[in-house]
PDB file of N, CA and C in Angstrom:
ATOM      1  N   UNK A   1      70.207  81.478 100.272  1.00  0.00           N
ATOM      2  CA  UNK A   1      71.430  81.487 101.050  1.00  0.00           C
ATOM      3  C   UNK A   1      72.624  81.607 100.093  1.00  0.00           C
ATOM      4  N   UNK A   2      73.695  82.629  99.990  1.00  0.00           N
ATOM      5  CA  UNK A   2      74.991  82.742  99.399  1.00  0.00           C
ATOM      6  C   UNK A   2      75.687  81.937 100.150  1.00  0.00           C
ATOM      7  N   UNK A   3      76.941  81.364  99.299  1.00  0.00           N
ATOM      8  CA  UNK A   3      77.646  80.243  99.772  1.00  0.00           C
ATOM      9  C   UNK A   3      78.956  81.543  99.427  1.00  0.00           C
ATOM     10  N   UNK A   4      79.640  81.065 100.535  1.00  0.00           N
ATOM     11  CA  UNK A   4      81.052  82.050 100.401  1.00  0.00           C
ATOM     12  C   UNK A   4      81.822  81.312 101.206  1.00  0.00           C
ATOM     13  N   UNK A   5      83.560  81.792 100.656  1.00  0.00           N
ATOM     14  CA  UNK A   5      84.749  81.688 101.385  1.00  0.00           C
ATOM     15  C   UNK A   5      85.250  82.700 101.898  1.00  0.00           C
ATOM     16  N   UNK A   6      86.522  82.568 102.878  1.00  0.00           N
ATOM     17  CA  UNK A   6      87.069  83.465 103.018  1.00  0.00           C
ATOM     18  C   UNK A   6      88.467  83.207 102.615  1.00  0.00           C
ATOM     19  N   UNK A   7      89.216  83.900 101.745  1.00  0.00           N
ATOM     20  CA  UNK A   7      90.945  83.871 101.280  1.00  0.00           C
ATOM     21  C   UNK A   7      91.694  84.968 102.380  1.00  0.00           C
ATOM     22  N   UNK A   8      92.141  84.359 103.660  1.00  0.00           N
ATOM     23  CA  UNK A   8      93.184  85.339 103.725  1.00  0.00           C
ATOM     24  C   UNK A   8      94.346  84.730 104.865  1.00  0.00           C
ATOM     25  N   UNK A   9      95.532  85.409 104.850  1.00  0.00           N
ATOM     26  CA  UNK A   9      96.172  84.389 105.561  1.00  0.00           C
ATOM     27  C   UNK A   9      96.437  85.200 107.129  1.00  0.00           C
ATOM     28  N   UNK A  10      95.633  86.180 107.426  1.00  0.00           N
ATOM     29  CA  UNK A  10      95.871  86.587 109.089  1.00  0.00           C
ATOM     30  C   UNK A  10      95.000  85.978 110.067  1.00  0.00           C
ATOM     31  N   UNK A  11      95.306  85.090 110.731  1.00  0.00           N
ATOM     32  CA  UNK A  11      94.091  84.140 111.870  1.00  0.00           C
ATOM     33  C   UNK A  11      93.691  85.628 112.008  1.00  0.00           C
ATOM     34  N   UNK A  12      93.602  86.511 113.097  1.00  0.00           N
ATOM     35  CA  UNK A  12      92.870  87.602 113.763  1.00  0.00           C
ATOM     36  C   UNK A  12      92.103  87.887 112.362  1.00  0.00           C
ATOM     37  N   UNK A  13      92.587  88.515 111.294  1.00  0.00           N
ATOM     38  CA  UNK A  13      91.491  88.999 110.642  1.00  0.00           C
ATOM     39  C   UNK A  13      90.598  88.456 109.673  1.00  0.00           C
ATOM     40  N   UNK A  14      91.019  87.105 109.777  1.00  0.00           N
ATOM     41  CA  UNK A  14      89.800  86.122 109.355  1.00  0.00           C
ATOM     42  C   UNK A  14      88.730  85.705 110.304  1.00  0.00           C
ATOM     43  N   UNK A  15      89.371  85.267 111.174  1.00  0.00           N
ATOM     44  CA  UNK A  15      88.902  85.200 112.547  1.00  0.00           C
ATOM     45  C   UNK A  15      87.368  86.970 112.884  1.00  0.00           C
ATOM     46  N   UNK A  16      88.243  87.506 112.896  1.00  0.00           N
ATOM     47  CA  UNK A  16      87.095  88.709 112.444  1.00  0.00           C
ATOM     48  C   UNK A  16      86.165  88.960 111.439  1.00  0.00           C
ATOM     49  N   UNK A  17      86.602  88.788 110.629  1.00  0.00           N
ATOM     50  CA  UNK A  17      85.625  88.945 109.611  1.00  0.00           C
ATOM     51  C   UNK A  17      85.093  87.502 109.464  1.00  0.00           C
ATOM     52  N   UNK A  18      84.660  86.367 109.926  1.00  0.00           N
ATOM     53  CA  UNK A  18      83.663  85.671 109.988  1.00  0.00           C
ATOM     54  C   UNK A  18      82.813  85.948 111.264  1.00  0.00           C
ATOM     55  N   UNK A  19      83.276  86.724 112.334  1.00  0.00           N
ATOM     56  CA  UNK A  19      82.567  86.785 113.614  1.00  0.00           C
ATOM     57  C   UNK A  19      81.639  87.732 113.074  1.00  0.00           C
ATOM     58  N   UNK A  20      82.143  88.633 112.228  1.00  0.00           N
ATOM     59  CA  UNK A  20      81.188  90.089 111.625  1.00  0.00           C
ATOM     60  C   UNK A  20      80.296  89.715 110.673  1.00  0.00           C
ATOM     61  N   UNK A  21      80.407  88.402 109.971  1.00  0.00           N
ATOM     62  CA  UNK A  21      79.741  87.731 108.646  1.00  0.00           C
ATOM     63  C   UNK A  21      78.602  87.530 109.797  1.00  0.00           C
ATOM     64  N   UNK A  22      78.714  86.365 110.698  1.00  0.00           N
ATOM     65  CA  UNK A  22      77.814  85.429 111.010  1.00  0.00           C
ATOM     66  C   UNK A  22      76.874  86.186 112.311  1.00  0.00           C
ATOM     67  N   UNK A  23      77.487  87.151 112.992  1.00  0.00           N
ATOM     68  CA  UNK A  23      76.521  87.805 113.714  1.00  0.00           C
ATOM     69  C   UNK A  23      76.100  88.830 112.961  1.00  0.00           C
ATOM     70  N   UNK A  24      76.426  89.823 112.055  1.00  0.00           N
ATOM     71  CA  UNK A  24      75.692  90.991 111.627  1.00  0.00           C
ATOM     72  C   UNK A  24      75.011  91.149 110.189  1.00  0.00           C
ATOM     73  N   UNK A  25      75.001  89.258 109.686  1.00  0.00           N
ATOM     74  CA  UNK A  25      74.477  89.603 108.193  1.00  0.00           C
ATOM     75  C   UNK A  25      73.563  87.925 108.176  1.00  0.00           C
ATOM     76  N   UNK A  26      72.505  88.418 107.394  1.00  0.00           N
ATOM     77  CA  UNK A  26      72.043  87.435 107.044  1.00  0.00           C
ATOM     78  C   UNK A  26      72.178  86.747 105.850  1.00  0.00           C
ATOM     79  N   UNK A  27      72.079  85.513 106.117  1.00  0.00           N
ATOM     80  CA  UNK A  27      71.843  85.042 104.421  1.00  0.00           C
ATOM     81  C   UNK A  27      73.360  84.444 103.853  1.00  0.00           C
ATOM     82  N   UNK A  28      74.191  84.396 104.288  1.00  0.00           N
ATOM     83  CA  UNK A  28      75.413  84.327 104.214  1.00  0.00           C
ATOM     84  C   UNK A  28      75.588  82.506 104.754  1.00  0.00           C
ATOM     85  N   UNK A  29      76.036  81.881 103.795  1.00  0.00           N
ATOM     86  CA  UNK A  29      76.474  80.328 104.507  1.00  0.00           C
ATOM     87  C   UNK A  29      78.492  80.386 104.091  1.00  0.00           C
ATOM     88  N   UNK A  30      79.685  79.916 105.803  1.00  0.00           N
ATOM     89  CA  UNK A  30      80.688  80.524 105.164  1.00  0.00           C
ATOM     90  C   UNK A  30      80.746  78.767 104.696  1.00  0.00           C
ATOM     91  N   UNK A  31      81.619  78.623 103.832  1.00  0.00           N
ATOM     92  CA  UNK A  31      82.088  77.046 103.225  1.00  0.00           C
ATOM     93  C   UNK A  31      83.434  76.784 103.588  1.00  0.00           C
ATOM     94  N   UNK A  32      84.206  77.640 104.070  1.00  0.00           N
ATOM     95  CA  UNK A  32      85.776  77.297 104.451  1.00  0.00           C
ATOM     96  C   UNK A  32      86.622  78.646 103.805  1.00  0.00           C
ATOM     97  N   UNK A  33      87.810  77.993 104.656  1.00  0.00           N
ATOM     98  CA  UNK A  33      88.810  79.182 104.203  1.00  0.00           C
ATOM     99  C   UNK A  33      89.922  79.098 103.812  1.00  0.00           C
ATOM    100  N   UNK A  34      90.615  79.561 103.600  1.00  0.00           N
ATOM    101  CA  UNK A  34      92.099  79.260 103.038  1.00  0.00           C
ATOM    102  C   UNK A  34      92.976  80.402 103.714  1.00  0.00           C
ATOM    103  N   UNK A  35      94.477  79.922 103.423  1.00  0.00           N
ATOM    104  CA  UNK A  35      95.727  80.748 103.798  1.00  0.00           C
ATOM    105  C   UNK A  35      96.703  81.141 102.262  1.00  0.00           C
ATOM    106  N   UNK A  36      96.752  79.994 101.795  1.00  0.00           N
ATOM    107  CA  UNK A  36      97.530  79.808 100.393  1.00  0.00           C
ATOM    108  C   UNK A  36      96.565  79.938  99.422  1.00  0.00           C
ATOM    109  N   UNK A  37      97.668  80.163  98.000  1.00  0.00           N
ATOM    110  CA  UNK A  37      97.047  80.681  96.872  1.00  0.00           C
ATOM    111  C   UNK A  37      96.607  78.944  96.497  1.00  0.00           C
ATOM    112  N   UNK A  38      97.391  78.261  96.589  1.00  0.00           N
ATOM    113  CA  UNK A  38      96.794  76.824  95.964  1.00  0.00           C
ATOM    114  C   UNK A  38      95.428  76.035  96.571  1.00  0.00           C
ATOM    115  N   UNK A  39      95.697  76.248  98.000  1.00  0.00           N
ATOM    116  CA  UNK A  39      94.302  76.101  99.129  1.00  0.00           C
ATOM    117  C   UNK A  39      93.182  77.121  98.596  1.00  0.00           C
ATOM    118  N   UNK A  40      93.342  77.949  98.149  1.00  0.00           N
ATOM    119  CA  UNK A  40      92.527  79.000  98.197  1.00  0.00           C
ATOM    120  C   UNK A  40      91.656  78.178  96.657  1.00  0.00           C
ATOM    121  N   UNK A  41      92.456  77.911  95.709  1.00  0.00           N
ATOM    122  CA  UNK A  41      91.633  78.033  93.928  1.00  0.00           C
ATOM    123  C   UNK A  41      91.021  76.376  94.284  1.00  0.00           C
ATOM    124  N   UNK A  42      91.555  75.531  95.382  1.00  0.00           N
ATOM    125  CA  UNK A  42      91.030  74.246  95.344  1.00  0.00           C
ATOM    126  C   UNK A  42      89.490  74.501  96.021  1.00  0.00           C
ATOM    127  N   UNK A  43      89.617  75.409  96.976  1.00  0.00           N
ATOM    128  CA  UNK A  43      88.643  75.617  97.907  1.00  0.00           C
ATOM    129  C   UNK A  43      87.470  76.140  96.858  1.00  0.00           C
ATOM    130  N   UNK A  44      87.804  76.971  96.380  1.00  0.00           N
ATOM    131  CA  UNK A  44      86.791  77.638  95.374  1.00  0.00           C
ATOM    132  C   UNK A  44      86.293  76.513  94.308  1.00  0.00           C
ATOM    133  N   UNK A  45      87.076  75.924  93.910  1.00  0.00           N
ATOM    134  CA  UNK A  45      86.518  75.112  92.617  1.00  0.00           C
ATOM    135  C   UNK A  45      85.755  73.987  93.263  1.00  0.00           C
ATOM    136  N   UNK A  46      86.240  73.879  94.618  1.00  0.00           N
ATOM    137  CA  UNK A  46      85.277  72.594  95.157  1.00  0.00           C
ATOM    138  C   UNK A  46      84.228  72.659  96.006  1.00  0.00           C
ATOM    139  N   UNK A  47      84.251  73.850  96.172  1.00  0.00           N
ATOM    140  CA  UNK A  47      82.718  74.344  96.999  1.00  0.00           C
ATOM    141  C   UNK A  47      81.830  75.042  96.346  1.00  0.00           C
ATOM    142  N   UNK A  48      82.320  75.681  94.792  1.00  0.00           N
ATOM    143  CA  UNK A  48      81.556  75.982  94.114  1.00  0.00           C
ATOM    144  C   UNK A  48      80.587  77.502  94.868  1.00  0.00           C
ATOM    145  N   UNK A  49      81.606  78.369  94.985  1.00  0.00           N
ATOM    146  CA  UNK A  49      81.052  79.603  96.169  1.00  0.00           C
ATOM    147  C   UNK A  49      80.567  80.624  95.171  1.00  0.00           C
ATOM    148  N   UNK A  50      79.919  81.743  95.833  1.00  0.00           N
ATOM    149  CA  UNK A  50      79.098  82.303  94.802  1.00  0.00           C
ATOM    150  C   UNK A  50      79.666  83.833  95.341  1.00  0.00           C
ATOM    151  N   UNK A  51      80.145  83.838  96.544  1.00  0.00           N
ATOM    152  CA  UNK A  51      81.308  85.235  96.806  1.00  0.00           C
ATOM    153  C   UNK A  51      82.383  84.644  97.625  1.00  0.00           C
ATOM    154  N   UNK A  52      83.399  84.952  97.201  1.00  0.00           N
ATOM    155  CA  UNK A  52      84.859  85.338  97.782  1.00  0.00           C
ATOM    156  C   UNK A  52      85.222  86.562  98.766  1.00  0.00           C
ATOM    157  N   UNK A  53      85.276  86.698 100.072  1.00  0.00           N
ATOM    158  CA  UNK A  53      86.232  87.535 100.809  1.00  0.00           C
ATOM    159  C   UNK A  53      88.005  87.333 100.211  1.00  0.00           C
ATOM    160  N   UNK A  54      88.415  88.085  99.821  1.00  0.00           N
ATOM    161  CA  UNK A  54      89.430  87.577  99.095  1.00  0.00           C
ATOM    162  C   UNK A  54      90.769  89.311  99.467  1.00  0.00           C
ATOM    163  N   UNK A  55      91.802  88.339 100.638  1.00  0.00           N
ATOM    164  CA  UNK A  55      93.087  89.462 100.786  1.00  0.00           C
ATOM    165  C   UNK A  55      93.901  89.299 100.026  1.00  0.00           C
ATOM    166  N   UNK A  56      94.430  90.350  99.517  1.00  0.00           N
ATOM    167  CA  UNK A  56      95.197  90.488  98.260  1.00  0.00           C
ATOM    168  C   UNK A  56      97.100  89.714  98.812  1.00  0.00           C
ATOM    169  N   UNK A  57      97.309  89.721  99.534  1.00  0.00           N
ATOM    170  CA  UNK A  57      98.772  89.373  99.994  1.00  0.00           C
ATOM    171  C   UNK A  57      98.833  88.398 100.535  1.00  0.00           C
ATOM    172  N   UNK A  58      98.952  86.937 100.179  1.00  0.00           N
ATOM    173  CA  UNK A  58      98.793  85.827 100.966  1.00  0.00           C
ATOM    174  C   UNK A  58     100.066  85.039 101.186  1.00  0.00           C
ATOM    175  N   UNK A  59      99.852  84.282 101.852  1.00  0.00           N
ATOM    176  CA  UNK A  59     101.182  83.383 102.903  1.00  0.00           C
ATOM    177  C   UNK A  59     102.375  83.219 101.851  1.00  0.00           C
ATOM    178  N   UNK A  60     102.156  82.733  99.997  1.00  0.00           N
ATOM    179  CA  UNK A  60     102.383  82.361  99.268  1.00  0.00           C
ATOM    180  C   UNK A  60     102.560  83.032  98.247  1.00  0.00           C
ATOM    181  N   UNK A  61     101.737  84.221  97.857  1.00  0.00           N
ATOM    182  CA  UNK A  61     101.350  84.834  96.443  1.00  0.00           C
ATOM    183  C   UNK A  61     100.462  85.745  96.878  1.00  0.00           C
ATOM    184  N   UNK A  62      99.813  85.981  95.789  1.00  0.00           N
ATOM    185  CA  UNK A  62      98.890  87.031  95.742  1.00  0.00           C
ATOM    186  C   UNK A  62      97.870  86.480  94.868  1.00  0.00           C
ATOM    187  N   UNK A  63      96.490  87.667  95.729  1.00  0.00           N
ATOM    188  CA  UNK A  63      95.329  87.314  95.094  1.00  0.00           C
ATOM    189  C   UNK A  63      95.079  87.139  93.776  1.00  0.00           C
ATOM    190  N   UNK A  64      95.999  87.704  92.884  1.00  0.00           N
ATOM    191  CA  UNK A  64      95.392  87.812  91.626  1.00  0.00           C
ATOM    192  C   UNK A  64      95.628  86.418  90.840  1.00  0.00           C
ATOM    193  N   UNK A  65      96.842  85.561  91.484  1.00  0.00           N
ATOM    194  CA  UNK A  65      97.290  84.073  91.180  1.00  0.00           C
ATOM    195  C   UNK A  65      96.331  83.300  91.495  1.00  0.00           C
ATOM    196  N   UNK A  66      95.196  83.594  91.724  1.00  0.00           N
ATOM    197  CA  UNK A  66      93.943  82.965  92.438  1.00  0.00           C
ATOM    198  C   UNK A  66      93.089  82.967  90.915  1.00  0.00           C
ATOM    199  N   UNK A  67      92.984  84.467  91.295  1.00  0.00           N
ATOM    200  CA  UNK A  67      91.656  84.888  89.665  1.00  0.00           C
ATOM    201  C   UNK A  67      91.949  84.497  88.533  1.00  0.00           C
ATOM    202  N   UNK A  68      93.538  84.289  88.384  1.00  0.00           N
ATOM    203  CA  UNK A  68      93.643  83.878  87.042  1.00  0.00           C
ATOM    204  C   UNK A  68      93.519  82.827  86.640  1.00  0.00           C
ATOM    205  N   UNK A  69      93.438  81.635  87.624  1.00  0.00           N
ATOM    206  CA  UNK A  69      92.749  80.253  87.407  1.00  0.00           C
ATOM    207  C   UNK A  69      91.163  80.411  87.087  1.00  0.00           C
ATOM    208  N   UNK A  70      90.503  81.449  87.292  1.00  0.00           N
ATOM    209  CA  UNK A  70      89.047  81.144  86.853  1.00  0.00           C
ATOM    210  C   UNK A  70      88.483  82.316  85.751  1.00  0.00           C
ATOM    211  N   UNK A  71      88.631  81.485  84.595  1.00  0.00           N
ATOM    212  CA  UNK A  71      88.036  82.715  83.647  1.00  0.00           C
ATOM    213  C   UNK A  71      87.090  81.552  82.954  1.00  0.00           C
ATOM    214  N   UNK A  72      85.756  82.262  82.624  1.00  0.00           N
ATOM    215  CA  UNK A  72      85.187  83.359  83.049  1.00  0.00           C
ATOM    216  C   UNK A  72      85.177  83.171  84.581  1.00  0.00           C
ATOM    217  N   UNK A  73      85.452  84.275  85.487  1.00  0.00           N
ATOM    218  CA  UNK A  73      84.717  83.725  86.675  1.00  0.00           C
ATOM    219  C   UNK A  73      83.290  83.926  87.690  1.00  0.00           C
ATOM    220  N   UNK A  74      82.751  82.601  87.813  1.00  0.00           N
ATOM    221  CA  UNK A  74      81.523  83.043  88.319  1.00  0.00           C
ATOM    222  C   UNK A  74      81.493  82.951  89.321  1.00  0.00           C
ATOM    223  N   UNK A  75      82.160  83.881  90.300  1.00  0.00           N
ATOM    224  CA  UNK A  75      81.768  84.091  91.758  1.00  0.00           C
ATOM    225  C   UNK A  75      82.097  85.595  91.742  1.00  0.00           C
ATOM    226  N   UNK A  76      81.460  86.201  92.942  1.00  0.00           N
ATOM    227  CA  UNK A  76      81.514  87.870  93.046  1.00  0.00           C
ATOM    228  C   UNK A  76      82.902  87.568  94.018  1.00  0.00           C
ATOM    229  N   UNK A  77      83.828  88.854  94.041  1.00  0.00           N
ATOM    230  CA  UNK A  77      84.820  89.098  94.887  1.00  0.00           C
ATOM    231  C   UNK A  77      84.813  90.595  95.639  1.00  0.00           C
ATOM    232  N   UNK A  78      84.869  90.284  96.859  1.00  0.00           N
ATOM    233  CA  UNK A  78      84.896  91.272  97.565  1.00  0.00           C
ATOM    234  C   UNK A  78      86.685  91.434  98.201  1.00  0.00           C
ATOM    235  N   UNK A  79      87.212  92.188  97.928  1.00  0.00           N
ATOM    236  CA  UNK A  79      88.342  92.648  98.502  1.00  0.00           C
ATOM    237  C   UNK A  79      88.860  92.822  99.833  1.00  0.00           C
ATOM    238  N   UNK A  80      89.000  92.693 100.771  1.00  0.00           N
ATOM    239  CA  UNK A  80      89.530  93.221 102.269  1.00  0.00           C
ATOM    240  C   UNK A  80      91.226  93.056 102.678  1.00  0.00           C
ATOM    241  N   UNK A  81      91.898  94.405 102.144  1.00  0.00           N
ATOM    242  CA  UNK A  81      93.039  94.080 102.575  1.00  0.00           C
ATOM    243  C   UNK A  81      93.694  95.025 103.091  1.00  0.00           C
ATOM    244  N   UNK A  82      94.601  95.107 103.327  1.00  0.00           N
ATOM    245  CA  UNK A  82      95.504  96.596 103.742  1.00  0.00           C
ATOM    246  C   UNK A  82      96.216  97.363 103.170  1.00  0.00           C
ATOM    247  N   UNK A  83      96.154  97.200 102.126  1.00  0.00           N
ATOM    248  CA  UNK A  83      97.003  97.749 100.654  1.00  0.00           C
ATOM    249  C   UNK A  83      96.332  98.475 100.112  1.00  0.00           C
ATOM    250  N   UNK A  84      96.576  99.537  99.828  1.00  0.00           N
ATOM    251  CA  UNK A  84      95.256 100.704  99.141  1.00  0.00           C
ATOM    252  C   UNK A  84      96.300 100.506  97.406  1.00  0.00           C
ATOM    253  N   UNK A  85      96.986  99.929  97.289  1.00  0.00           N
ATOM    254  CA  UNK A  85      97.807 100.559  95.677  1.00  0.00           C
ATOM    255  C   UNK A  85      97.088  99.429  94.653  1.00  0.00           C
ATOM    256  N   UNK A  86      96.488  98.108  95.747  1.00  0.00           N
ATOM    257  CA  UNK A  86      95.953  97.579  94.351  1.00  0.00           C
ATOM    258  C   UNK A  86      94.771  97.689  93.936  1.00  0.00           C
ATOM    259  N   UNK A  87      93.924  98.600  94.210  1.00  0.00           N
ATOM    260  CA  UNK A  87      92.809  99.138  94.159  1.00  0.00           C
ATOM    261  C   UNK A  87      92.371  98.553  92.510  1.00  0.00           C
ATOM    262  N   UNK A  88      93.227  99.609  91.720  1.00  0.00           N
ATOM    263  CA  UNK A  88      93.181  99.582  90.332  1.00  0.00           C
ATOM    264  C   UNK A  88      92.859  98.423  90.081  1.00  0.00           C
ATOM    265  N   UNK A  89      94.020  97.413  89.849  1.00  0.00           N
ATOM    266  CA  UNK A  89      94.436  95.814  89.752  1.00  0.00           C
ATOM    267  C   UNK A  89      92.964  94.935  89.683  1.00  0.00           C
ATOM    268  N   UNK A  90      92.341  95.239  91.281  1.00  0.00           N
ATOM    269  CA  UNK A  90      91.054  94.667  91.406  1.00  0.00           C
ATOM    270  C   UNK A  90      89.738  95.445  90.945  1.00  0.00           C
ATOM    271  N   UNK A  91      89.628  96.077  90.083  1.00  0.00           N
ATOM    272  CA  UNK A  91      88.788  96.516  89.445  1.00  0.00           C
ATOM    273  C   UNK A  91      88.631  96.048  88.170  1.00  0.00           C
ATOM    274  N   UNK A  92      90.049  95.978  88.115  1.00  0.00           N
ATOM    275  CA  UNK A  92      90.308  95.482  86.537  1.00  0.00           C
ATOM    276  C   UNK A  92      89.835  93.647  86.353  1.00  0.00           C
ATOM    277  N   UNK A  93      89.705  93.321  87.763  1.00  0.00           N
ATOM    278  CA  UNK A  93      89.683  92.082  87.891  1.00  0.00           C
ATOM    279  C   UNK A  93      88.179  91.656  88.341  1.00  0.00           C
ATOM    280  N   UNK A  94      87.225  92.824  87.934  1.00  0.00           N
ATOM    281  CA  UNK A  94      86.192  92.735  88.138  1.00  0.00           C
ATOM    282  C   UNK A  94      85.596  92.909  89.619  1.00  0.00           C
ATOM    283  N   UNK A  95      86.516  92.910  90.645  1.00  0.00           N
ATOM    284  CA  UNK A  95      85.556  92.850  91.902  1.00  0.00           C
ATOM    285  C   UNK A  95      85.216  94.268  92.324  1.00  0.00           C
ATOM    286  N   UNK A  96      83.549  93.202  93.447  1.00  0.00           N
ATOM    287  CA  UNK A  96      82.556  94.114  93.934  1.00  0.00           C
ATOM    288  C   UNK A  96      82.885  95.224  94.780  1.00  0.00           C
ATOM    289  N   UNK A  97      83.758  95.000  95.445  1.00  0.00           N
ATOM    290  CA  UNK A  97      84.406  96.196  96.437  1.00  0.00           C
ATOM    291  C   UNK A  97      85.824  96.157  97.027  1.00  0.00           C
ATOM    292  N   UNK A  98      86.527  96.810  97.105  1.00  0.00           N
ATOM    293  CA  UNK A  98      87.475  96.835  97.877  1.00  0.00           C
ATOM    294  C   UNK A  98      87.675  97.642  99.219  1.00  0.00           C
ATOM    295  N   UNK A  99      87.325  96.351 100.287  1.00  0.00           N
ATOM    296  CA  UNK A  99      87.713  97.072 101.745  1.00  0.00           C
ATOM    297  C   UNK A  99      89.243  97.368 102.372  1.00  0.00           C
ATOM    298  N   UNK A 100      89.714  98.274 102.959  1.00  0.00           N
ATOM    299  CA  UNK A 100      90.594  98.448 103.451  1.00  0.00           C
ATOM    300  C   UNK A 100      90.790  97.880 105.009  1.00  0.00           C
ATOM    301  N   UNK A 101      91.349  97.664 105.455  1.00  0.00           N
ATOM    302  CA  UNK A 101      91.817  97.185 106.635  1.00  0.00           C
ATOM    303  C   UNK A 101      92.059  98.592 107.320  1.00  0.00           C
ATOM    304  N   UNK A 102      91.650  99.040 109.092  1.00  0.00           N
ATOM    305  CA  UNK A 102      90.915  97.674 109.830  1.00  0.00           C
ATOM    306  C   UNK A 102      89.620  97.872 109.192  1.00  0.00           C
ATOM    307  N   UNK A 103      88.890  96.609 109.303  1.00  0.00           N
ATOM    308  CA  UNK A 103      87.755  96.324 108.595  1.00  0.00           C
ATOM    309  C   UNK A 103      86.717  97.286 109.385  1.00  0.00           C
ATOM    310  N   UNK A 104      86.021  97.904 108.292  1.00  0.00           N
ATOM    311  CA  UNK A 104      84.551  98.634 108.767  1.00  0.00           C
ATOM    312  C   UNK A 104      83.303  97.663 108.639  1.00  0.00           C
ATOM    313  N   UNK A 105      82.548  97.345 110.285  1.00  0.00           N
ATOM    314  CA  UNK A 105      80.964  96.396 110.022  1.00  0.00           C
ATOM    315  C   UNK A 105      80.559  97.526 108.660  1.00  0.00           C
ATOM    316  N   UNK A 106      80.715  98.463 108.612  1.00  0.00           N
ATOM    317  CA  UNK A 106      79.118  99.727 107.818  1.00  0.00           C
ATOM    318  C   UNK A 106      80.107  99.069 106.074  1.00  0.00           C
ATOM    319  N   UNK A 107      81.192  99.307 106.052  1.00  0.00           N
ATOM    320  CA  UNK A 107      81.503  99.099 105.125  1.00  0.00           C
ATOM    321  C   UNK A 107      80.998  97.931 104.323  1.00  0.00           C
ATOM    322  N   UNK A 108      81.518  96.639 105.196  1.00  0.00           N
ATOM    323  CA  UNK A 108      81.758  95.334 105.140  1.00  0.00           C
ATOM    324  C   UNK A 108      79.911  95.543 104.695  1.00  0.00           C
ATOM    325  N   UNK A 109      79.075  95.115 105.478  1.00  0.00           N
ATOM    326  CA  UNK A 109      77.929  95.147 105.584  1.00  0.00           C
ATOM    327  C   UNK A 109      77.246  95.885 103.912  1.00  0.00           C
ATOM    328  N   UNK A 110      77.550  96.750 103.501  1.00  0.00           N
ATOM    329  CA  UNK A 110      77.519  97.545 102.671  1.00  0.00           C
ATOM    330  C   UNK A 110      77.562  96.503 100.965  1.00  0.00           C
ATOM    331  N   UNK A 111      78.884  95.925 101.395  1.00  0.00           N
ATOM    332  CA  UNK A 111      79.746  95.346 100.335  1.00  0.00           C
ATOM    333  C   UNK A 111      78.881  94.153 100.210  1.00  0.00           C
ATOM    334  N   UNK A 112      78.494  93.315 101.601  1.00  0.00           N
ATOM    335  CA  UNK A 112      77.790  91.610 101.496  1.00  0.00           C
ATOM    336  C   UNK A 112      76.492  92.395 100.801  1.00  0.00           C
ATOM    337  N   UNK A 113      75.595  93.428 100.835  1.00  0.00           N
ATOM    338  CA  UNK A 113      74.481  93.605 100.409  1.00  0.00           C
ATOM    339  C   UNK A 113      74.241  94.250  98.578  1.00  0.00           C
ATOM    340  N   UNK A 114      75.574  94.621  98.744  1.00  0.00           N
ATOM    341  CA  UNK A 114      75.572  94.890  96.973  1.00  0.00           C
ATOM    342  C   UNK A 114      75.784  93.398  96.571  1.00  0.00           C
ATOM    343  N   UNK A 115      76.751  92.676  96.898  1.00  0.00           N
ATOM    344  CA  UNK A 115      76.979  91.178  96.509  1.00  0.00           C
ATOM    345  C   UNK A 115      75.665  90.648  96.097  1.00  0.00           C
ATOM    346  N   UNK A 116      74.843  90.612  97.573  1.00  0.00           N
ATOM    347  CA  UNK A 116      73.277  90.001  97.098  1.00  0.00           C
ATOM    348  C   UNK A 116      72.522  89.810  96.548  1.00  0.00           C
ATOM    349  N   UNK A 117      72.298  91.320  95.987  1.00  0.00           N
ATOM    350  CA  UNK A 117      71.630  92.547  94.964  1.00  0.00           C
ATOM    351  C   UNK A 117      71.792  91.948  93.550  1.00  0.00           C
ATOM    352  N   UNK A 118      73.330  91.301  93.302  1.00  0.00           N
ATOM    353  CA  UNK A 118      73.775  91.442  92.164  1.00  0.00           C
ATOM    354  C   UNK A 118      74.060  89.545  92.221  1.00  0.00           C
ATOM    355  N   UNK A 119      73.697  89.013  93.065  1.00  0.00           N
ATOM    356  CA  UNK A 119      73.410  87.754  92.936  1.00  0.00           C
ATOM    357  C   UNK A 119      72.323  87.350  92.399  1.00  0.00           C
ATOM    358  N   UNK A 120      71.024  88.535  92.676  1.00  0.00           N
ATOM    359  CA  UNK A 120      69.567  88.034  92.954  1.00  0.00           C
ATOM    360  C   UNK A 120      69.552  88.328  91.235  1.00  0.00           C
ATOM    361  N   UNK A 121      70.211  89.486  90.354  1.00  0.00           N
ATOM    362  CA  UNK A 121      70.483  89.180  89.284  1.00  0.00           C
ATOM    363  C   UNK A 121      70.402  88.218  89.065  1.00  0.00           C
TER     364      UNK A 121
END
């Protein structure tokens, strides 16, 4: 079982993307979620998650004020946001995929199964 969060601060599209986690994927346990960048690095360090759903533009800051509290970091990050310009940014920042908003199941689905792959690593 992967232990994951979700970082993002839109109820609807968090709200969505756990309805899409928990009916269309297996294997997935969620641990909580956050809105803020400070909620977000407490959540992570104290649940000890092994992937991040992680939106780049939050209530407070931005995602990357998140990553830079964890080096090395050992959790996979998956991207889902609506911003196509920080593409780069999060590559550089190591993560597994970057989804665009509105969220694709084929995509999304796509992204939790490379995560897995590279967990089972």
């Amino acid at each position: 079982m992967i232990e994951a969060v979700i970082i993002e601060d839109e109820p609807r599209s968090k709200n969505l993307l756990q309805h899409l986690i928990s009916n269309y994927s297996e294997g997935i346990r969620m641990l909580g979620s956050a809105e803020k960048v400070y909620d977000a690095i407490f959540l992570i360090q104290t649940k000890k998650t092994q992937l991040v759903f992680l939106d780049i533009e939050l209530t407070d800051g931005k995602a990357f004020e998140v990553l830079n509290q964890f080096s090395p970091k050992d959790f996979i990050t998956i991207f889902i946001t609506g911003y196509d310009n920080y593409g780069i940014e999060a590559m550089k920042r190591e993560a597994l995929d970057y989804i665009l908003k509105p969220l694709s199941l084929k995509e999304l689905l796509k992204a939790i199964e490379k995560a897995k792959n590279k967990i089972k690593e």
